[in-house]
Protein backbone atom coordinates (compact mmCIF):
# COMPACT_ATOMS: atom_id res chain seq x y z
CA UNK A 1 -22.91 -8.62 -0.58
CA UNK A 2 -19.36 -8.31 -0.86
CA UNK A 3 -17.53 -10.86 -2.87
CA UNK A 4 -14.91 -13.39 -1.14
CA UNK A 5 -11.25 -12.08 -1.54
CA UNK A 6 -8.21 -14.43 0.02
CA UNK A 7 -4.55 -13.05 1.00
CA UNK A 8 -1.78 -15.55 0.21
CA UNK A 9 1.97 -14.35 0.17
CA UNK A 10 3.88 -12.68 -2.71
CA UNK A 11 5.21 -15.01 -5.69
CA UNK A 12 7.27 -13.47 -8.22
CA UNK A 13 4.81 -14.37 -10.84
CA UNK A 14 2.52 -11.71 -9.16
CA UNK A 15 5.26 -8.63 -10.46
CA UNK A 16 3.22 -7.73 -13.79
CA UNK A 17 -0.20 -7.68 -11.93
CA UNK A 18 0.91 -5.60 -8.99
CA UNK A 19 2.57 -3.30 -10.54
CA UNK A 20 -0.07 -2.93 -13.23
CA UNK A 21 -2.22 -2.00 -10.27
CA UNK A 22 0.09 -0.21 -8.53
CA UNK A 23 0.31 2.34 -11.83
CA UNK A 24 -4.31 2.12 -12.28
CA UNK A 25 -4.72 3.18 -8.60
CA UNK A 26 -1.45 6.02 -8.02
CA UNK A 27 -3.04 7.25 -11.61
CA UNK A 28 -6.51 7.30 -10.52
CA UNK A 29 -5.56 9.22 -7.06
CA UNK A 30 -3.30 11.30 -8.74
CA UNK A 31 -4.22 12.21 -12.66
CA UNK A 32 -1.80 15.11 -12.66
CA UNK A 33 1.36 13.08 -12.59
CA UNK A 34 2.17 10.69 -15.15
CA UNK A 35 2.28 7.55 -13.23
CA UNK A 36 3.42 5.71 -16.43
CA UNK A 37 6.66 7.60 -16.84
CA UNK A 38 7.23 6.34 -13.57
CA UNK A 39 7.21 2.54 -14.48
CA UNK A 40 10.44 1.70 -15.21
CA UNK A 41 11.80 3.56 -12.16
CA UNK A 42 8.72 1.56 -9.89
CA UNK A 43 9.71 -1.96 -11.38
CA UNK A 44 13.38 -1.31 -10.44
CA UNK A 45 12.42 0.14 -6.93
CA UNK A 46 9.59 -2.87 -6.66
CA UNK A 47 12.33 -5.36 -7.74
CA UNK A 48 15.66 -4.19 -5.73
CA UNK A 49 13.94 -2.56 -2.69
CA UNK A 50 10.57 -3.80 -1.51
CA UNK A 51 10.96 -7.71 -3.09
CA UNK A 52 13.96 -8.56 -1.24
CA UNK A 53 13.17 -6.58 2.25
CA UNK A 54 9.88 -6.76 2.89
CA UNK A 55 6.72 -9.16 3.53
CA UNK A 56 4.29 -8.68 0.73
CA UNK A 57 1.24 -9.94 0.99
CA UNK A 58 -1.80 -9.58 -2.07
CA UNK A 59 -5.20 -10.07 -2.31
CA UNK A 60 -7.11 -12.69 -4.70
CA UNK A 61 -10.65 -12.63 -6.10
CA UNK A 62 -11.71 -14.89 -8.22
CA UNK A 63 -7.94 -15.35 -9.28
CA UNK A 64 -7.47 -11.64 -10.22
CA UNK A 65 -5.34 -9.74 -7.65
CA UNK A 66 -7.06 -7.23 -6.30
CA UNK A 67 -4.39 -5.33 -3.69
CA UNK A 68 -1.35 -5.84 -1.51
CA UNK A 69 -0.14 -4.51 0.97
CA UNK A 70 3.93 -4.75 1.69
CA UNK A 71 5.75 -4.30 5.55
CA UNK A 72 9.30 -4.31 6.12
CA UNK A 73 11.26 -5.94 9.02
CA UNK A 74 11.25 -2.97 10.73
CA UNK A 75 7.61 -2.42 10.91
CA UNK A 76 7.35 0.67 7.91
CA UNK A 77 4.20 -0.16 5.49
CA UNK A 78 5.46 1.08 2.21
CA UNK A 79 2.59 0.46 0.08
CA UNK A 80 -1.14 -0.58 0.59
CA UNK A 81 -2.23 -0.71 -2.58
CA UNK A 82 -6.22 -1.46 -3.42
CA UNK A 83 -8.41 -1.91 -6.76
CA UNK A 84 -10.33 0.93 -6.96
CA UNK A 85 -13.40 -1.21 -7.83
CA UNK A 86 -12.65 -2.87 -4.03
CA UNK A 87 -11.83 1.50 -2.56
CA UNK A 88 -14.59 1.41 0.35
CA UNK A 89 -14.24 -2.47 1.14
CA UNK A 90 -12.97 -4.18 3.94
CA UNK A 91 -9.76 -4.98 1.08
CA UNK A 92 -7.92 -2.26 2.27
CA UNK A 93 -8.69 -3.41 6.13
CA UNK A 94 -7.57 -7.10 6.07
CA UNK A 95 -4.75 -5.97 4.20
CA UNK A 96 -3.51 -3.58 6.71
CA UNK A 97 -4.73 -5.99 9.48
CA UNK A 98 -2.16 -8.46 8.28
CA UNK A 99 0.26 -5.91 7.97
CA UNK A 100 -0.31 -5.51 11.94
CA UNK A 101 -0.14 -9.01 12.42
CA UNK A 102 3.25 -9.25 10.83
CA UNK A 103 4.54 -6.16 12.46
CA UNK A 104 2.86 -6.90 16.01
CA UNK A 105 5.44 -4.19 17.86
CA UNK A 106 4.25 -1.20 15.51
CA UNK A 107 3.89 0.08 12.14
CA UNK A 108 4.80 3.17 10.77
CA UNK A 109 4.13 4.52 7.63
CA UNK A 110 3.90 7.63 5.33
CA UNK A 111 0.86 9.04 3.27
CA UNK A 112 0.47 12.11 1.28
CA UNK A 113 -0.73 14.95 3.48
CA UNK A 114 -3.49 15.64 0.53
CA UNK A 115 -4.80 11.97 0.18
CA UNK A 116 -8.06 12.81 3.02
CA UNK A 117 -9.50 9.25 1.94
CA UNK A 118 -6.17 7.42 3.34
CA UNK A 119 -5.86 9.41 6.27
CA UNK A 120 -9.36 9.27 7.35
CA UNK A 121 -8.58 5.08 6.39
CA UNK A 122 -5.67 5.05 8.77
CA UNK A 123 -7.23 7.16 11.47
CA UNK A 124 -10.18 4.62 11.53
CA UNK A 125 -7.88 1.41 12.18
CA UNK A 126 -5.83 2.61 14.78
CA UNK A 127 -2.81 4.89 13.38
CA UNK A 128 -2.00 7.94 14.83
CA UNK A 129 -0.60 11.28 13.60
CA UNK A 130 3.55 11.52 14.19
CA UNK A 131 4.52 13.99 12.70
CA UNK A 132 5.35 15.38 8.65
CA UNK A 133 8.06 15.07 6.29
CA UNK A 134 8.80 15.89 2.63
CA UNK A 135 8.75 13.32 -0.13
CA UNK A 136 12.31 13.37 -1.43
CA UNK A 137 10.94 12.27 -5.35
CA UNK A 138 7.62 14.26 -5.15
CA UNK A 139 8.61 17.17 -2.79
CA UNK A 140 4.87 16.79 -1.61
CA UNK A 141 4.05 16.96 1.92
CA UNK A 142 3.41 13.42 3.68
CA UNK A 143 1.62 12.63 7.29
CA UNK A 144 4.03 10.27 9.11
CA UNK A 145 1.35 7.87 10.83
CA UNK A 146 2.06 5.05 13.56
CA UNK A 147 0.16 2.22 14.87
CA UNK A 148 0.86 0.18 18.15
CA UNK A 149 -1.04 -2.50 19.83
């Protein structure tokens, strides 16, 4: 049985928690790159860029936040992040769900071409293949995906 998780908006009280999991999960899907010499350069981003332009929406269990997921007004999911303790749950579904129901006339995203598990995830609810692109900060290869009603 899968425990009860609830999705509630963004409060800035939520910062240190997200992007505490936003550094456990990039780190455990990527243990080449040092996610942590990243931080200061993801709070700034997380604070100047996806704060003020785009819905963000976590996950609760038990009062521990377990994901979010964040959309923009233009319909481009930035990041759908997930606990790895809830990777293989329907977490990562509701999450993008709600990103769909915010963004009802498409969403668009990016993933890294080498990430098979989120591909496979997008594939399954609904997004399609559009094309590839290069990671400015990374220079790896990402899938551009779309998704329309």
């Amino acid at each position: 049985m899968t425990a009860k998780f609830t999705l509630r908006p963004y409060r800035a009280e939520d910062e240190d928690a997200t992007i505490d999991l936003w550094l456990r999960t990039w780190q455990l899907a990527y243990p080449s790159i040092d996610f942590a010499a990243r931080l200061a350069w993801w709070r700034e981003r997380w604070r100047n860029e996806l704060v003020p332009n785009a819905a963000i929406i976590v996950a609760e269990q038990a009062q521990d936040l377990t994901g979010f997921v964040t959309i923009d007004a233009s319909g481009y999911l930035d990041q759908l992040v997930v606990s790895p303790e809830h990777w293989g749950s329907k977490l990562a579904t509701a999450l993008v769900d709600e990103a769909k129901r915010l963004s009802p006339g498409g969403v668009t995203l990016k993933v890294n071409a080498d990430n098979y598990r989120a591909i496979r995830f997008y594939e399954r609810n609904g997004f399609a293949h559009a094309g590839e692109d290069v990671n400015p900060a990374s220079k790896r290869l990402v899938l551009k995906m779309t998704w329309k009603a």
